[in-house]
Every structure is written in structure tokens, then in C-alpha cells.
C-alpha atoms as a PDB file:
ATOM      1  CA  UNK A   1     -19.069  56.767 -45.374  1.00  0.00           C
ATOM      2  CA  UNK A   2     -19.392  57.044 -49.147  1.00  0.00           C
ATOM      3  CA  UNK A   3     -15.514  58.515 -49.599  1.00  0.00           C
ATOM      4  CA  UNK A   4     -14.644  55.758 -46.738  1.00  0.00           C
ATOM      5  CA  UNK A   5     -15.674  53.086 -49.227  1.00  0.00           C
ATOM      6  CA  UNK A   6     -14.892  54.661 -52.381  1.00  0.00           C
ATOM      7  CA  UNK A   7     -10.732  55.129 -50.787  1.00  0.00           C
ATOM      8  CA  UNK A   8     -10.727  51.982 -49.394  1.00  0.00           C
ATOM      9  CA  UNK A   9     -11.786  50.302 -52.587  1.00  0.00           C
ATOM     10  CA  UNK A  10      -9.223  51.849 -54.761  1.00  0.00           C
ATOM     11  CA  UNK A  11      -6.662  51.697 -51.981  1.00  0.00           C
ATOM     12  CA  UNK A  12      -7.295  48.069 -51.316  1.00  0.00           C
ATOM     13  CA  UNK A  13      -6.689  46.855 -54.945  1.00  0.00           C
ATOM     14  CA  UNK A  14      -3.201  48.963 -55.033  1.00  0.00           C
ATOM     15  CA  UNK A  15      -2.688  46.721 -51.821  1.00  0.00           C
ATOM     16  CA  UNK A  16      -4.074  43.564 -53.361  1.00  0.00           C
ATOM     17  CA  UNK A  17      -1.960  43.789 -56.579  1.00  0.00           C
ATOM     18  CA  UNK A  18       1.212  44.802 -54.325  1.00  0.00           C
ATOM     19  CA  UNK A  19       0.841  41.140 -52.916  1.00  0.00           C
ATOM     20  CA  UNK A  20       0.111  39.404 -56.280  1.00  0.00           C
ATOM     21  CA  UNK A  21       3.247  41.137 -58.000  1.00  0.00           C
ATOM     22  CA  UNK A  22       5.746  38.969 -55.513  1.00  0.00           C
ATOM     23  CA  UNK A  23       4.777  34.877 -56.388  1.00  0.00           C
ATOM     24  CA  UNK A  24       6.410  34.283 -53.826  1.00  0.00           C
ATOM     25  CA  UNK A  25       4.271  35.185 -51.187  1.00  0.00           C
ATOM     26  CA  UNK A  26       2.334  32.340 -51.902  1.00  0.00           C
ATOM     27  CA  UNK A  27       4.916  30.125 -51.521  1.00  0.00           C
ATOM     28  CA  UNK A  28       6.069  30.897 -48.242  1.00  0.00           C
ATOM     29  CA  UNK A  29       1.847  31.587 -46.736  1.00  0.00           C
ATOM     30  CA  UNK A  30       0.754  27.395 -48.112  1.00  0.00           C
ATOM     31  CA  UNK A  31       4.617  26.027 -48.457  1.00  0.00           C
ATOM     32  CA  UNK A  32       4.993  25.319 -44.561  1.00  0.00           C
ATOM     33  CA  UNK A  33       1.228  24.130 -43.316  1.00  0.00           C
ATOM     34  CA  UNK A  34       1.405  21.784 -47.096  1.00  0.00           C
ATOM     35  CA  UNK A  35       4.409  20.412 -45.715  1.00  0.00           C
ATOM     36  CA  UNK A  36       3.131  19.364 -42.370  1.00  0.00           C
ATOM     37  CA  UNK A  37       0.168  18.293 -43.877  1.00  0.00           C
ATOM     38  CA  UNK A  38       1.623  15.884 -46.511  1.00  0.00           C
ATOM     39  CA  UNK A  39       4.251  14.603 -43.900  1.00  0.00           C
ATOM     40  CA  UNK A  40       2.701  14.247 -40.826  1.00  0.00           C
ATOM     41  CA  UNK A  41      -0.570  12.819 -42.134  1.00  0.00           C
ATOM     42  CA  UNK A  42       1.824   9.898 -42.723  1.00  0.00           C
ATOM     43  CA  UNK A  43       4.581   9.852 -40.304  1.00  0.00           C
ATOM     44  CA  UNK A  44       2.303   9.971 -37.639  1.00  0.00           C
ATOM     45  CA  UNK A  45      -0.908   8.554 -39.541  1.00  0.00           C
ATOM     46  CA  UNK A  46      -1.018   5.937 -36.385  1.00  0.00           C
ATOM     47  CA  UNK A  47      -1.700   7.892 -33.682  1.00  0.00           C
ATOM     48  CA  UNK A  48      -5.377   8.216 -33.595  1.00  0.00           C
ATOM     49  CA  UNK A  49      -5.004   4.716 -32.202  1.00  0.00           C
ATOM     50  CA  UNK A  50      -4.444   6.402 -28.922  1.00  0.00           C
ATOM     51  CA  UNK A  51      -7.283   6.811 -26.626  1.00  0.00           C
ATOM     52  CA  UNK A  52      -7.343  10.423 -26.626  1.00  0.00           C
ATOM     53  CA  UNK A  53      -8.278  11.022 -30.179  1.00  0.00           C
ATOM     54  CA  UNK A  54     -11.577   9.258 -29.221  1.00  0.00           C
ATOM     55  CA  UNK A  55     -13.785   7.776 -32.491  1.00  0.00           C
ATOM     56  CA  UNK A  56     -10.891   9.836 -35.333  1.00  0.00           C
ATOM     57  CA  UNK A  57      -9.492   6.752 -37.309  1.00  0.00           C
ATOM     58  CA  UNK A  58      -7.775   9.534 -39.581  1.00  0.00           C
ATOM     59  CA  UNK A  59      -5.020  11.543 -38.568  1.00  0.00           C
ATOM     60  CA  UNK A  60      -5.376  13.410 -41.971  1.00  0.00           C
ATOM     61  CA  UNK A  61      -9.180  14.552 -41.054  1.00  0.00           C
ATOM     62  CA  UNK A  62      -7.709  15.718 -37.562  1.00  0.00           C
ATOM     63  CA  UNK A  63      -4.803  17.811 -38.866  1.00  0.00           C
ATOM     64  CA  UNK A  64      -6.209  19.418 -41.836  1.00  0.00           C
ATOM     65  CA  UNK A  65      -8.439  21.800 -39.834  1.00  0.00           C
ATOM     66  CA  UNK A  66      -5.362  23.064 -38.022  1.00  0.00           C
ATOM     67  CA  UNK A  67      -3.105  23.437 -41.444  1.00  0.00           C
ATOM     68  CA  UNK A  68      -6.082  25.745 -42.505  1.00  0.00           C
ATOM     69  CA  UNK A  69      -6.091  27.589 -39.697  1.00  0.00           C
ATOM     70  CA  UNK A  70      -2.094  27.636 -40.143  1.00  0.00           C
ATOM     71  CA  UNK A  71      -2.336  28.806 -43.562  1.00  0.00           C
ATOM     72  CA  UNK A  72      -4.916  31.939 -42.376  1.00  0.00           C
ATOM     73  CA  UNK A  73      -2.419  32.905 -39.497  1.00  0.00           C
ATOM     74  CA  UNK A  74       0.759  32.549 -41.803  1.00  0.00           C
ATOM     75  CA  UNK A  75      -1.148  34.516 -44.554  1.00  0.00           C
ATOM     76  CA  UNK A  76      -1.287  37.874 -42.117  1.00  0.00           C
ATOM     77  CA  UNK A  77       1.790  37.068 -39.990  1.00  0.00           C
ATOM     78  CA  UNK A  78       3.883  39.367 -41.637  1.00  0.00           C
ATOM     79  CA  UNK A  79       1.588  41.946 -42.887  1.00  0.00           C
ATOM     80  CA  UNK A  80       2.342  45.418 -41.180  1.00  0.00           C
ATOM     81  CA  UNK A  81       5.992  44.639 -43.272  1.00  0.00           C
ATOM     82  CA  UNK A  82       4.007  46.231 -46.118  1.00  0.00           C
ATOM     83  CA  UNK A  83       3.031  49.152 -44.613  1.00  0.00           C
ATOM     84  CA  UNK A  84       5.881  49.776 -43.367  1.00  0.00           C
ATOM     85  CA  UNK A  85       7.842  49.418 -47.206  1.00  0.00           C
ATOM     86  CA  UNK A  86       5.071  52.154 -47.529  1.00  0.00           C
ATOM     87  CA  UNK A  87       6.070  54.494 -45.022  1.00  0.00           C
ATOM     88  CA  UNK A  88      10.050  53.695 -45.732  1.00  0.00           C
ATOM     89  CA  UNK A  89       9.697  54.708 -49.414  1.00  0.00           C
ATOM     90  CA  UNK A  90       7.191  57.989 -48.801  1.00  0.00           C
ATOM     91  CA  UNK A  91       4.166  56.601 -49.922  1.00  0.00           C
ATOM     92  CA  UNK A  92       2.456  57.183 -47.021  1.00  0.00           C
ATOM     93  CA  UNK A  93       3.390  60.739 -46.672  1.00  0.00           C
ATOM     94  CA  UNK A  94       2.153  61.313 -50.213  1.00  0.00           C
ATOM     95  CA  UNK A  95      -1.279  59.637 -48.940  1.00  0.00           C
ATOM     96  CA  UNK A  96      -1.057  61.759 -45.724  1.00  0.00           C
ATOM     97  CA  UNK A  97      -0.945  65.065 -47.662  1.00  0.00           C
ATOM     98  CA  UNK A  98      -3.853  64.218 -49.902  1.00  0.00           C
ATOM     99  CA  UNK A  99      -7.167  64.715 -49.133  1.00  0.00           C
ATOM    100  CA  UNK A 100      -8.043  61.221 -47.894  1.00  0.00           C
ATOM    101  CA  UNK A 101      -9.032  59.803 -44.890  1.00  0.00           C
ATOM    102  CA  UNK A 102      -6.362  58.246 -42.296  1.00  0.00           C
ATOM    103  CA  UNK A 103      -8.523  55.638 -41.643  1.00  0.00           C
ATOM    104  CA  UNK A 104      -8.927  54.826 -45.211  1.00  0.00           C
ATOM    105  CA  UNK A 105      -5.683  54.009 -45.237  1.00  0.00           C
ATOM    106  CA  UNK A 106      -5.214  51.428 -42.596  1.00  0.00           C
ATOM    107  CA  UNK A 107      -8.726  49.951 -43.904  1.00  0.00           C
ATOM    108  CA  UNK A 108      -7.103  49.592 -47.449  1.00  0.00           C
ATOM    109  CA  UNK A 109      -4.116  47.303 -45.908  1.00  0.00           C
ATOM    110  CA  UNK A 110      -6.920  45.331 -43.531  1.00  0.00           C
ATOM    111  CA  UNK A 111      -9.748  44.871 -45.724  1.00  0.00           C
ATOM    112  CA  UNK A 112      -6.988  42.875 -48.491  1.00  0.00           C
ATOM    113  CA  UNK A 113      -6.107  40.692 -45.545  1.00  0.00           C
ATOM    114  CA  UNK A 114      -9.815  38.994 -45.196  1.00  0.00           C
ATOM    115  CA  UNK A 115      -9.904  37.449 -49.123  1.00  0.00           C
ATOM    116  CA  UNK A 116      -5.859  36.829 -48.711  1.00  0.00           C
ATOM    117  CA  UNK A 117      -6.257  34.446 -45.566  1.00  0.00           C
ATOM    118  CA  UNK A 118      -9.273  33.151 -47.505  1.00  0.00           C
ATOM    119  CA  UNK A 119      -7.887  32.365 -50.357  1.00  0.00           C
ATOM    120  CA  UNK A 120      -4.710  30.789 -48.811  1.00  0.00           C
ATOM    121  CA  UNK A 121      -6.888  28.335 -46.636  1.00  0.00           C
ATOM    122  CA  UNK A 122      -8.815  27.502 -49.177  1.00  0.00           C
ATOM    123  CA  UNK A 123      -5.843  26.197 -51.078  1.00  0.00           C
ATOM    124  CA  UNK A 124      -4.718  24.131 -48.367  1.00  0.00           C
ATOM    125  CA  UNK A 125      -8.188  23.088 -47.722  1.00  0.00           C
ATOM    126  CA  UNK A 126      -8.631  21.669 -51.599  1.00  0.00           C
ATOM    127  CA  UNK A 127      -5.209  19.976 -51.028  1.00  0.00           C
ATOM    128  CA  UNK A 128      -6.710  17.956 -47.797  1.00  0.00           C
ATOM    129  CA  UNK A 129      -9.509  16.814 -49.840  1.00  0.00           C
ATOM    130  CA  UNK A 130      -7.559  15.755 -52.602  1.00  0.00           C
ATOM    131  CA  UNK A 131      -5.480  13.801 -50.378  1.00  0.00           C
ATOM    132  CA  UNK A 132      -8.872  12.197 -48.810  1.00  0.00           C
ATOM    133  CA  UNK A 133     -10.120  14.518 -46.124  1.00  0.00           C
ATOM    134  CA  UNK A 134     -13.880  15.280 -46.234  1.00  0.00           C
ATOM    135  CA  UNK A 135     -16.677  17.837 -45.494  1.00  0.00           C
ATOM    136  CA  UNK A 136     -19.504  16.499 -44.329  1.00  0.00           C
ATOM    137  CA  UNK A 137     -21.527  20.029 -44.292  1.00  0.00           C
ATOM    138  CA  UNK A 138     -21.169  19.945 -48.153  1.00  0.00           C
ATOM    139  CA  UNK A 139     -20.428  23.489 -50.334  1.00  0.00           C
ATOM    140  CA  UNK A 140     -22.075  25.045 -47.124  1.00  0.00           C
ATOM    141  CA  UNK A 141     -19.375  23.771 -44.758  1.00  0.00           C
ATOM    142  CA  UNK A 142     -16.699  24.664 -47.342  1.00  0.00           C
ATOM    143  CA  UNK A 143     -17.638  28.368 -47.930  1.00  0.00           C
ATOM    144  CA  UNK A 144     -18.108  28.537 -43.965  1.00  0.00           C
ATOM    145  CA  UNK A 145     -14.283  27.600 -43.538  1.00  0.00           C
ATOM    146  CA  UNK A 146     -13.243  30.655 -45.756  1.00  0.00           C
ATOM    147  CA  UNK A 147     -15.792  32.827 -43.908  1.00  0.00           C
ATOM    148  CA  UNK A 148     -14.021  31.818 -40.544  1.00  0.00           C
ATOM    149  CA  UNK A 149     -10.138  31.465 -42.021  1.00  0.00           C
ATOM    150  CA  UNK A 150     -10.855  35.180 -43.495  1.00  0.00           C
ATOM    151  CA  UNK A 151     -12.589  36.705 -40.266  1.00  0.00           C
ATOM    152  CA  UNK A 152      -9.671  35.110 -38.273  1.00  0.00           C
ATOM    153  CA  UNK A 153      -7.129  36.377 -40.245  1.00  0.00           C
ATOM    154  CA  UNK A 154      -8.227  40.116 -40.546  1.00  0.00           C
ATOM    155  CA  UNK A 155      -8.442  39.645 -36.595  1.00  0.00           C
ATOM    156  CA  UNK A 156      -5.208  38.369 -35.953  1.00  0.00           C
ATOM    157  CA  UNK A 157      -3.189  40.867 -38.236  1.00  0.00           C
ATOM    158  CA  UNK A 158      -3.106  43.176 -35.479  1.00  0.00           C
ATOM    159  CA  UNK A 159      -0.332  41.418 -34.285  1.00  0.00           C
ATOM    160  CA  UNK A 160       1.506  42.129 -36.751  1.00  0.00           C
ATOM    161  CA  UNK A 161       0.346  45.848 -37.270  1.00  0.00           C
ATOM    162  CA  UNK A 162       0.888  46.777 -33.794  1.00  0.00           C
ATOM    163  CA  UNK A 163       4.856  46.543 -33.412  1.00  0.00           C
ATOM    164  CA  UNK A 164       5.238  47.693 -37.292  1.00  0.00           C
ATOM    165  CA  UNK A 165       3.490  50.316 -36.554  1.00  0.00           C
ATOM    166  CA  UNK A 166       4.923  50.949 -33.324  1.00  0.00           C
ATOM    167  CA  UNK A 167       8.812  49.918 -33.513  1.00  0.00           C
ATOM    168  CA  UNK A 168       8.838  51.492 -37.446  1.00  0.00           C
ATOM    169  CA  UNK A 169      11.407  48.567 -37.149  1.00  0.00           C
ATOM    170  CA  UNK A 170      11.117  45.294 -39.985  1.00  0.00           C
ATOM    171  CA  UNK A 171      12.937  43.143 -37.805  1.00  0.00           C
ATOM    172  CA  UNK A 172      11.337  43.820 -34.963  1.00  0.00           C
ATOM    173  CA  UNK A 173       7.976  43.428 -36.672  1.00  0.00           C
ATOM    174  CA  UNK A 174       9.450  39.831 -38.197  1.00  0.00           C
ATOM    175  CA  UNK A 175      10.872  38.755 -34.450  1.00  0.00           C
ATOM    176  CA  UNK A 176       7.528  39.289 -32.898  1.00  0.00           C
ATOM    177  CA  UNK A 177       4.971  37.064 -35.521  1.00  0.00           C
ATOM    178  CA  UNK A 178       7.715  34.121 -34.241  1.00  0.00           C
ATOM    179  CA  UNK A 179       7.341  34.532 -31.056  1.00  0.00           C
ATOM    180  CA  UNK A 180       3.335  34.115 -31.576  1.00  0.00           C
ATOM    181  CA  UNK A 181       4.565  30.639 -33.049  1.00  0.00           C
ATOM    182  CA  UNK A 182       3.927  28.715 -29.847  1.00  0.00           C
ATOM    183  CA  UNK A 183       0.363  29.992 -29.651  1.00  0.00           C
ATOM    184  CA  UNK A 184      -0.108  27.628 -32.910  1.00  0.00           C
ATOM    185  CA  UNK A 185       1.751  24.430 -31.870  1.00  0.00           C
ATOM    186  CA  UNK A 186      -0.267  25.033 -28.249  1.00  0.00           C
ATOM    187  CA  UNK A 187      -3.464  24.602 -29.832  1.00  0.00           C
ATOM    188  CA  UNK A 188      -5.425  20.987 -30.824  1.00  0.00           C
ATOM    189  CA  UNK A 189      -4.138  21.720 -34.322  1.00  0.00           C
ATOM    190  CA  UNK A 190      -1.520  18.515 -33.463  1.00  0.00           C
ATOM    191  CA  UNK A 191      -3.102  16.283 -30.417  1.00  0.00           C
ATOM    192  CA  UNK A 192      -6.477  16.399 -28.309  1.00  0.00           C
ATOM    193  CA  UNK A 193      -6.052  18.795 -25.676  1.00  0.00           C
ATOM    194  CA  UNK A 194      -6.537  15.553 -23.627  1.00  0.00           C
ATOM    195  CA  UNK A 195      -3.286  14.681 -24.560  1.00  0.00           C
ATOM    196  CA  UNK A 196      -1.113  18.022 -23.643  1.00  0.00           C
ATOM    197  CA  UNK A 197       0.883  18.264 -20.562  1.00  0.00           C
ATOM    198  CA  UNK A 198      -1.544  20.134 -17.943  1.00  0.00           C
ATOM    199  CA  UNK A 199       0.217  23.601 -18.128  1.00  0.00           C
ATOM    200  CA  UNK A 200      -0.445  24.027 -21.741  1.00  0.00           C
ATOM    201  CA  UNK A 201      -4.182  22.276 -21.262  1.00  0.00           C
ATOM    202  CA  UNK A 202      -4.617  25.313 -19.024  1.00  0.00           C
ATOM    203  CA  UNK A 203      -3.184  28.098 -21.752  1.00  0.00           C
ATOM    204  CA  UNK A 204      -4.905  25.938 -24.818  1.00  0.00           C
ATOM    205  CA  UNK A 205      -8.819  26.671 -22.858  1.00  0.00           C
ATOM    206  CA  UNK A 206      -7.287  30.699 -23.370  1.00  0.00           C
ATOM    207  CA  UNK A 207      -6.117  29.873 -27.311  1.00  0.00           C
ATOM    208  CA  UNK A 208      -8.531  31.514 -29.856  1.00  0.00           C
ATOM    209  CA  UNK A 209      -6.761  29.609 -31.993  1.00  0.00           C
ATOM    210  CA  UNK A 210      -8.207  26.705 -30.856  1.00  0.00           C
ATOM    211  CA  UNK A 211     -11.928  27.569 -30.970  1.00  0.00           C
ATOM    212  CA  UNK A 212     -11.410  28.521 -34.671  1.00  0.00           C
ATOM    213  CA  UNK A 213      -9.680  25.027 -35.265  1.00  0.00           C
ATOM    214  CA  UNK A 214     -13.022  22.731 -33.678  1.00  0.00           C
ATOM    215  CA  UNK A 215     -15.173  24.944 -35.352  1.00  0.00           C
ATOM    216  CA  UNK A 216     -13.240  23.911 -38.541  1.00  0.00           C
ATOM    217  CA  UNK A 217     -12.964  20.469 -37.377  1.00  0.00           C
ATOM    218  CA  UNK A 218     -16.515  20.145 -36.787  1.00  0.00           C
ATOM    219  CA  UNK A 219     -17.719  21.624 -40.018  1.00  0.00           C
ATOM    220  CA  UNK A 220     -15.276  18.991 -41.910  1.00  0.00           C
ATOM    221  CA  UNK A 221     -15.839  15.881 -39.828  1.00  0.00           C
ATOM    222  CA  UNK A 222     -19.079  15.654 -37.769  1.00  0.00           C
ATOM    223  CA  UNK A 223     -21.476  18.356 -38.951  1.00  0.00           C
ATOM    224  CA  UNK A 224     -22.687  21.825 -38.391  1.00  0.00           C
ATOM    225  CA  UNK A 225     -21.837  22.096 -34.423  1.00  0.00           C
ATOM    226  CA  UNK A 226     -23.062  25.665 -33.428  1.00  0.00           C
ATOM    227  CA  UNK A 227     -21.480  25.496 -30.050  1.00  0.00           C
ATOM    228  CA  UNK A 228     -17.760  25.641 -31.673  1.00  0.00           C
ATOM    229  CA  UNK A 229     -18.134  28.129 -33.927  1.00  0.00           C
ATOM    230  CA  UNK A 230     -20.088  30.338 -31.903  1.00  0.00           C
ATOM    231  CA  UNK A 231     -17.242  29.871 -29.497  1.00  0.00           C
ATOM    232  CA  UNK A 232     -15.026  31.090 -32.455  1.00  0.00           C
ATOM    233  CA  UNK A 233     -16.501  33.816 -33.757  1.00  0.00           C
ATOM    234  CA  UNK A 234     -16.862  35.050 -30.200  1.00  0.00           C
ATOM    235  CA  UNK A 235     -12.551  34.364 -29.680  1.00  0.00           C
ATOM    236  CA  UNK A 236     -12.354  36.119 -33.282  1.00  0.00           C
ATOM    237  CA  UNK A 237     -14.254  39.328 -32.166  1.00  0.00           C
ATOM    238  CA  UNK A 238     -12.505  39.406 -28.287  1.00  0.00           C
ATOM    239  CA  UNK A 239      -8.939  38.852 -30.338  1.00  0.00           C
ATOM    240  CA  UNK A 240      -9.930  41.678 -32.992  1.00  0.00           C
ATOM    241  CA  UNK A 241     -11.519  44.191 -30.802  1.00  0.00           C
ATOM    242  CA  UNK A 242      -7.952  43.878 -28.399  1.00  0.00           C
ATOM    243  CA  UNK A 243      -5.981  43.726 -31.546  1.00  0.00           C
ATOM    244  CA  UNK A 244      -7.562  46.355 -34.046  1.00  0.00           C
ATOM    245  CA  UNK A 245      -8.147  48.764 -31.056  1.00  0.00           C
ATOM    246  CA  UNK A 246      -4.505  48.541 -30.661  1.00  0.00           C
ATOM    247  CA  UNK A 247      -3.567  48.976 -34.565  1.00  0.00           C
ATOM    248  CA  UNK A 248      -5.855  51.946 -34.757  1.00  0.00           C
ATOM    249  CA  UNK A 249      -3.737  53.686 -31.684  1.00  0.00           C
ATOM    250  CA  UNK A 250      -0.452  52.769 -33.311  1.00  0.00           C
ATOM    251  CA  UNK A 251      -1.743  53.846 -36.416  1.00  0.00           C
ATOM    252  CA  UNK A 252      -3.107  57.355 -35.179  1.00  0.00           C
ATOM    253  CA  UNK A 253       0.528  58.234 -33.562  1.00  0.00           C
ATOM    254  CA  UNK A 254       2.313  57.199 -36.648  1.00  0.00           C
ATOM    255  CA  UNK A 255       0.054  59.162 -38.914  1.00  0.00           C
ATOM    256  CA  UNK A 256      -0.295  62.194 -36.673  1.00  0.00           C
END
């Protein structure tokens, strides 16, 4: 367990500063959920008026909690890409004939992924309070949303892992995180689930990504509701035990 930690430490960093070398990667995680946050806040800043959104009388305080969650899921969207620039350029064969562990490896790409989603929400979650939004569970509340954007986001990258890791293919890697689009726009990140056709009510009760959003949402707006987010910590651990189980297959054929 010792070595475990000690590889995945050292391994992790090399990861970490891989991502901080290309600016750009921050720009294209925050640059998309900023831009639906600035914009539709006010193009559609009348909508709350509808009956559905109940008590809101902010559509900024309803979206926010979805761009955050955006932000996580964008942040680890593309993240078996890396791995797979390592195995293209023989990196990983070099790792593969050392004397460290396999699953130090994989562990050094995850473990990167929980501060990066993190850190990305957390941007676009300083933005929406700047722009008015609030928390009303205080520096608790705030450090809770990073908690929840980071466990989400380690979760999720499985979905990205899995055909990298599988298909050995970028674009097939890239064509798959947009197809997993829809799961975000089919979620209460937009519009009360009230408010959705009855087809996609039916898939949004299924959508972890809509547990993590209400927890989010309650945390910023109403309080600390321990129904929601035990509801999403429960969808993150379903989503990364299915996920991660899957990676760790993947990654055993690749690396065997």
C-alpha cells in the first residue's frame, strides 16, 4: 500500500503538470458552462415566472448549480485522450517494464481528475457569485460543492477511460464524451423536471446527473438538505463502481 501511494503520488504530479503545461485546457473545461451562464441568466432571466420553477425568482440561482456540475463533467470528458498520448508515444511501455504497479498507473491519471473537476467548478462557482448567486450554507456549503463536483468527476471519467482504453482510438474516445451530451441537457440543470416532456421526466428520475445538481442547488439556495445529497453521493458511487469497474477491465487488457 506504501509503494501504491508513494507511485501514485509521483505519477499523479507528472499527470497534474501534463494538464497545466497546455492553458488551454482551461479554456475549453469553464469557456462553454461561463458562456451559458452569463447568457442565459439573461436571455431567459424571465422564466422563473412560470409555475414550475415554484418560489425561484432567479434564474441565475437555478442555473448556476447545473454550470458547476457542467464544468466537473467537461473537466473529465476527455480524459482517457491523455493516456492514450501516453501509450501512442511509449510512455506507457517504459512504465510497464519498470518495476511499478499497473494499478499505480491508472490511479496516477484518476486521482489528478478529483482536484481538476474541483478546481474547474470552483471557478465557475466564484463567477456565479460574483454575478449575484448565493450560498446560504456559508464556507461549509462552498467547500461541500468541490467535495461533490470532485467525487463526481473522478466517477464519471470512466466514460471516457473505457472506449480510450478500449478502441486505442482518439476519435473514437472524442465521439463518445458527445454522445453523453444529452445526459447533461436531460437533467434539471435548464428547467424543473416538472417542466420536461414526460419521456425525458422518466430518463431524468435515472440521471445521476441530476441528483448531484439538487444537491448543489440545495446547498446554494435553501440550506443543508441531506436527502439530495445523500441521493448524490449514492448516484456518484452506483455511476463509479459501473464505471471504474469497467476502466480497471479495459485497463488490465491493455496493460497485459
Amino acid at each position: 500500500m506504501t509503494a501504491f501511494v508513494y507511485e501514485t503520488y509521483h505519477l499523479g504530479l507528472r499527470t497534474f503538470r501534463r494538464f497545466l503545461r497546455v492553458p488551454s485546457n482551461f479554456i475549453s473545461i469553464i469557456f462553454f458552462p461561463l458562456i451559458q451562464l452569463l447568457l442565459f441568466s439573461q436571455l431567459y432571466k424571465d422564466i422563473v415566472q412560470l409555475p414550475g420553477f415554484g418560489e425561484q425568482n432567479s434564474y441565475l440561482a437555478y442555473l448556476a448549480p447545473g454550470q458547476i456540475v457542467f464544468t466537473a463533467f467537461m473537466a473529465v470528458a476527455w480524459s482517457g485522450y491523455g493516456m492514450l498520448v501516453e501509450y501512442r508515444n511509449g510512455y506507457l511501455d517504459k512504465l510497464r517494464s519498470s518495476p511499478i504497479g499497473r494499478w499505480s498507473i491508472l490511479a496516477a491519471e484518476m486521482v489528478p481528475l478529483f482536484f481538476q473537476a474541483a478546481v474547474m467548478a470552483g471557478i465557475v462557482l466564484i463567477v456565479s457569485l460574483l454575478l449575484g448567486a448565493s450560498i446560504e450554507t456559508g464556507v461549509g456549503g462552498f467547500l461541500f460543492i468541490l467535495l461533490i463536483s470532485g467525487a463526481f468527476g473522478i466517477a464519471f471519467s470512466g466514460a471516457s477511460f473505457i472506449p480510450a482504453l478500449l478502441t486505442k482510438s482518439e476519435q473514437a474516445t472524442g465521439t463518445f464524451s458527445l454522445l453523453l451530451f444529452p445526459l447533461m441537457f436531460m437533467s434539471t440543470a435548464f428547467v424543473p423536471q416538472v417542466m420536461m416532456p414526460g419521456w425525458m421526466q422518466l430518463v431524468n428520475r435515472f440521471n445521476p446527473i441530476t441528483h448531484v445538481i439538487e444537491a448543489i442547488r440545495s446547498l446554494m439556495t435553501t440550506g443543508y438538505d441531506w436527502s439530495a445529497m445523500g441521493k448524490a453521493l449514492i448516484s456518484i458511487a452506483i455511476m463509479g463502481a459501473i464505471l471504474q469497474s469497467l476502466t480497471l477491465w479495459a485497463f488490465r487488457r491493455l496493460a497485459s
